[in-house]
Protein backbone atom coordinates (compact mmCIF):
# COMPACT_ATOMS: atom_id res chain seq x y z
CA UNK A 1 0.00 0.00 0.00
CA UNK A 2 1.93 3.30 -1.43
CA UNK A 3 1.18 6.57 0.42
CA UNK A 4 -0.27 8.81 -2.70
CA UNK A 5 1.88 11.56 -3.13
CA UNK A 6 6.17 11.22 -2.42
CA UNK A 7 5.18 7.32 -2.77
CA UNK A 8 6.33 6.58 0.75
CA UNK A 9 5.72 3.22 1.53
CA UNK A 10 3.52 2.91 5.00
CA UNK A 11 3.95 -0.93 5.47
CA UNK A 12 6.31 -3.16 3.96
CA UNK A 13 7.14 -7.14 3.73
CA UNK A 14 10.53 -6.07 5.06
CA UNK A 15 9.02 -3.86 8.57
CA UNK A 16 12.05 -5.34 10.53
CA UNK A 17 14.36 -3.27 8.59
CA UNK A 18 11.67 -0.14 8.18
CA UNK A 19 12.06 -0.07 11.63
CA UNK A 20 15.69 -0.08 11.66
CA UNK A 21 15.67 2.88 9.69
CA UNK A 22 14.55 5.70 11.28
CA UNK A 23 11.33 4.39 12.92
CA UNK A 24 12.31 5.13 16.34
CA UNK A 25 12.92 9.25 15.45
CA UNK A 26 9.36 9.74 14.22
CA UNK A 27 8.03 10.96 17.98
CA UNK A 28 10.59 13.64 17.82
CA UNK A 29 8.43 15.10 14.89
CA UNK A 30 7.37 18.10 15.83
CA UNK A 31 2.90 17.72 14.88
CA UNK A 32 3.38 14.50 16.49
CA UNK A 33 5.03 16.17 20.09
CA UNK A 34 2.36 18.37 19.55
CA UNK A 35 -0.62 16.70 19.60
CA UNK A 36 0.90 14.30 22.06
CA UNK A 37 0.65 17.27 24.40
CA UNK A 38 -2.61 17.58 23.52
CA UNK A 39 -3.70 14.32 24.29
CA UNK A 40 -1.94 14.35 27.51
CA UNK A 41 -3.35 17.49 28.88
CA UNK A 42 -6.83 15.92 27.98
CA UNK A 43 -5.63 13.23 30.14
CA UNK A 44 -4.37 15.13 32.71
CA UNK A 45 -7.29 17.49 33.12
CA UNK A 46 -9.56 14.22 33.61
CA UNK A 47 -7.18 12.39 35.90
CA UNK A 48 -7.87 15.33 38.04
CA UNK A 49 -11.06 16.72 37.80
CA UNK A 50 -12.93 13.65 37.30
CA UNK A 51 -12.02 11.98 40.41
CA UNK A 52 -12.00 8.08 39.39
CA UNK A 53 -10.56 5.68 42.21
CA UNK A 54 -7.69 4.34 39.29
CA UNK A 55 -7.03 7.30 37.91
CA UNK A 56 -4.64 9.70 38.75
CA UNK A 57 -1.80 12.02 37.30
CA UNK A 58 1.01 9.17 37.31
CA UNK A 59 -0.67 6.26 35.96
CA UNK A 60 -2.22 8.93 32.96
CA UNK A 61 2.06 10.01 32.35
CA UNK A 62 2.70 6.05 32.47
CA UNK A 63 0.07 4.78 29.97
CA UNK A 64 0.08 8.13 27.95
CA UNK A 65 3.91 8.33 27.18
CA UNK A 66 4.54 4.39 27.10
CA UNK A 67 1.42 4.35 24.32
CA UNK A 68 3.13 7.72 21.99
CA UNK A 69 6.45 5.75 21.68
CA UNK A 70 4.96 1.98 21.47
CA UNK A 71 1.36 2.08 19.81
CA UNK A 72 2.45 3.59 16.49
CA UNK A 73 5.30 0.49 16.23
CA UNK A 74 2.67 -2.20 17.40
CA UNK A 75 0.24 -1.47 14.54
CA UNK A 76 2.82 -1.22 12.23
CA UNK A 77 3.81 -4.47 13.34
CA UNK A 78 0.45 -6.27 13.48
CA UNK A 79 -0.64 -4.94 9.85
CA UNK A 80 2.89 -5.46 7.84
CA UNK A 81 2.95 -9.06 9.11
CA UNK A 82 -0.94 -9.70 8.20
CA UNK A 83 -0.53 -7.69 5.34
CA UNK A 84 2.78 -9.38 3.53
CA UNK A 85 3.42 -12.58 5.93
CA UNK A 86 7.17 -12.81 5.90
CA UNK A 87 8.78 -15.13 6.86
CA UNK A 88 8.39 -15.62 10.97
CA UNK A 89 5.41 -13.21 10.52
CA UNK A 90 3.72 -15.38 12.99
CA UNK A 91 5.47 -14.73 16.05
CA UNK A 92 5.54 -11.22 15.27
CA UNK A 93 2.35 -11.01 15.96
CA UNK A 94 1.93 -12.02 19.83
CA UNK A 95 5.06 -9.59 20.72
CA UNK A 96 3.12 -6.85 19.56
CA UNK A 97 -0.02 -7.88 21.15
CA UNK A 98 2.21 -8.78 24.25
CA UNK A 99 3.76 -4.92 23.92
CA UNK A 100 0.16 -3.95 23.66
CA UNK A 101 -1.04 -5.87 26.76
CA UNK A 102 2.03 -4.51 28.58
CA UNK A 103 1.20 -0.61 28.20
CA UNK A 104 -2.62 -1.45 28.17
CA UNK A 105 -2.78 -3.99 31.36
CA UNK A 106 0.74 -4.72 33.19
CA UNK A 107 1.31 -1.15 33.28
CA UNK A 108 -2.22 0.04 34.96
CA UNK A 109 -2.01 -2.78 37.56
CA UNK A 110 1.77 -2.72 38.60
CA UNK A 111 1.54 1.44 38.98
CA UNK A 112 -2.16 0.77 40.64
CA UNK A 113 -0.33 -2.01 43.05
CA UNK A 114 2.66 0.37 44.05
CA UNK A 115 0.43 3.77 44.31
CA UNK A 116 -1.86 1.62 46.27
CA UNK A 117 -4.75 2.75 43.83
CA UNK A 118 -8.25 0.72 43.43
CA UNK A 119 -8.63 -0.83 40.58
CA UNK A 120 -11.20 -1.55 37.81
CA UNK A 121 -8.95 -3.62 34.94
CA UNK A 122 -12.09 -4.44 32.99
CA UNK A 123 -13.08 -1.19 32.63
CA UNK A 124 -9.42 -0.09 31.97
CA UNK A 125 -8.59 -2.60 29.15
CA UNK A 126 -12.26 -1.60 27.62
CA UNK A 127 -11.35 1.91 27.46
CA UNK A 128 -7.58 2.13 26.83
CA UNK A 129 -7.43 -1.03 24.49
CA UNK A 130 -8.94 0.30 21.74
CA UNK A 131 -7.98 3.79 22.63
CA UNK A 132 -4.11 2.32 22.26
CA UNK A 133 -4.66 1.47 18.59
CA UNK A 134 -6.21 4.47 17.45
CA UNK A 135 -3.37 6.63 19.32
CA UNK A 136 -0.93 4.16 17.28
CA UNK A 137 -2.90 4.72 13.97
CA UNK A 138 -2.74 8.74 14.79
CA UNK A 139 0.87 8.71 15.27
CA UNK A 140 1.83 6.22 12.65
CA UNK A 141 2.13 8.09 9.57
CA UNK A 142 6.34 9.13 8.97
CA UNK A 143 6.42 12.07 7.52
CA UNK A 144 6.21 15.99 8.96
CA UNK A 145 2.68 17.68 8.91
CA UNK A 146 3.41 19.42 5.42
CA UNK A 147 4.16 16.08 3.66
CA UNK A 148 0.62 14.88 5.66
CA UNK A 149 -1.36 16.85 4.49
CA UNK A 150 -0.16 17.27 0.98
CA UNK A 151 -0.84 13.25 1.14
CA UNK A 152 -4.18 13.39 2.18
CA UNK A 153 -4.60 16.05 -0.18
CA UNK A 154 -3.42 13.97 -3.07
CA UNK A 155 -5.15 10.46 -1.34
CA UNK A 156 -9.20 12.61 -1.55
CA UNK A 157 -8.54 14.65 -4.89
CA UNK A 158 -10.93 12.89 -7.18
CA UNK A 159 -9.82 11.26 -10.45
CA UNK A 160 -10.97 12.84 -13.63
């Protein structure tokens, strides 16, 4: 699947090496800091003003800052091995999912355990599960903003 536009390849059967090359400096991008901060103060402002038993200002830093530098690398991960099935594509699979059970799960109940917070894990994996993959889809794109939109210009301009 080509990115319309510069051509920039989004997935690829060879995602071990995409990832080798450069994948690791896309949160640095400046849109992508920025909306992070965003997000977070959304968070934040609900981790304190709501008032929910398992939610507070250090599990929200946790689970927001471990999902901006993992989510974006699990889905790219999960849909490059579905998508071209390399070899080993198979076990690539469950160590994203595992990463993604980490941040989602482990994360929430080993900070709620040492904070001494109550907890409510099925109510947490309902809500930050899915939550994890659409933050991951948001920040997935590699490119800066201009080369973004100038994409999804190009990707709605109809044919004709």
């Amino acid at each position: 699947m080509d990115v319309p536009g510069n051509a920039r390849t989004f997935f690829s059967p060879d995602y071990l090496a995409a990832m080798r090359a450069g994948f690791w400096r896309e949160p640095r991008r400046p849109w992508k800091l920025v909306t992070f901060a965003l997000s977070m103060s959304v968070l934040l402002y609900g981790a304190v003003m709501f008032e929910i038993a398992d939610w507070d200002v250090g599990v929200t830093l946790l689970m927001g800052t471990l999902t901006y530098l993992l989510a974006p690398w699990c889905l790219f991960v999960v849909v490059s091995a579905l998508q071209f099935r390399p070899a080993g594509w198979w076990w690539h699979l469950p160590v994203a999912i595992a990463v993604a059970l980490f941040v989602v799960d482990t994360s929430y109940m080993v900070y709620s355990q040492l904070v001494g917070n109550q907890t409510d894990r099925e109510g947490n994996f309902h809500a930050s599960f899915p939550l994890y993959f659409l933050a991951g889809a948001a920040w997935l794109y590699r490119g800066s903003l201009r080369e973004l939109l100038a994409d999804l210009r190009s990707a709605t301009r109809k044919e004709g």
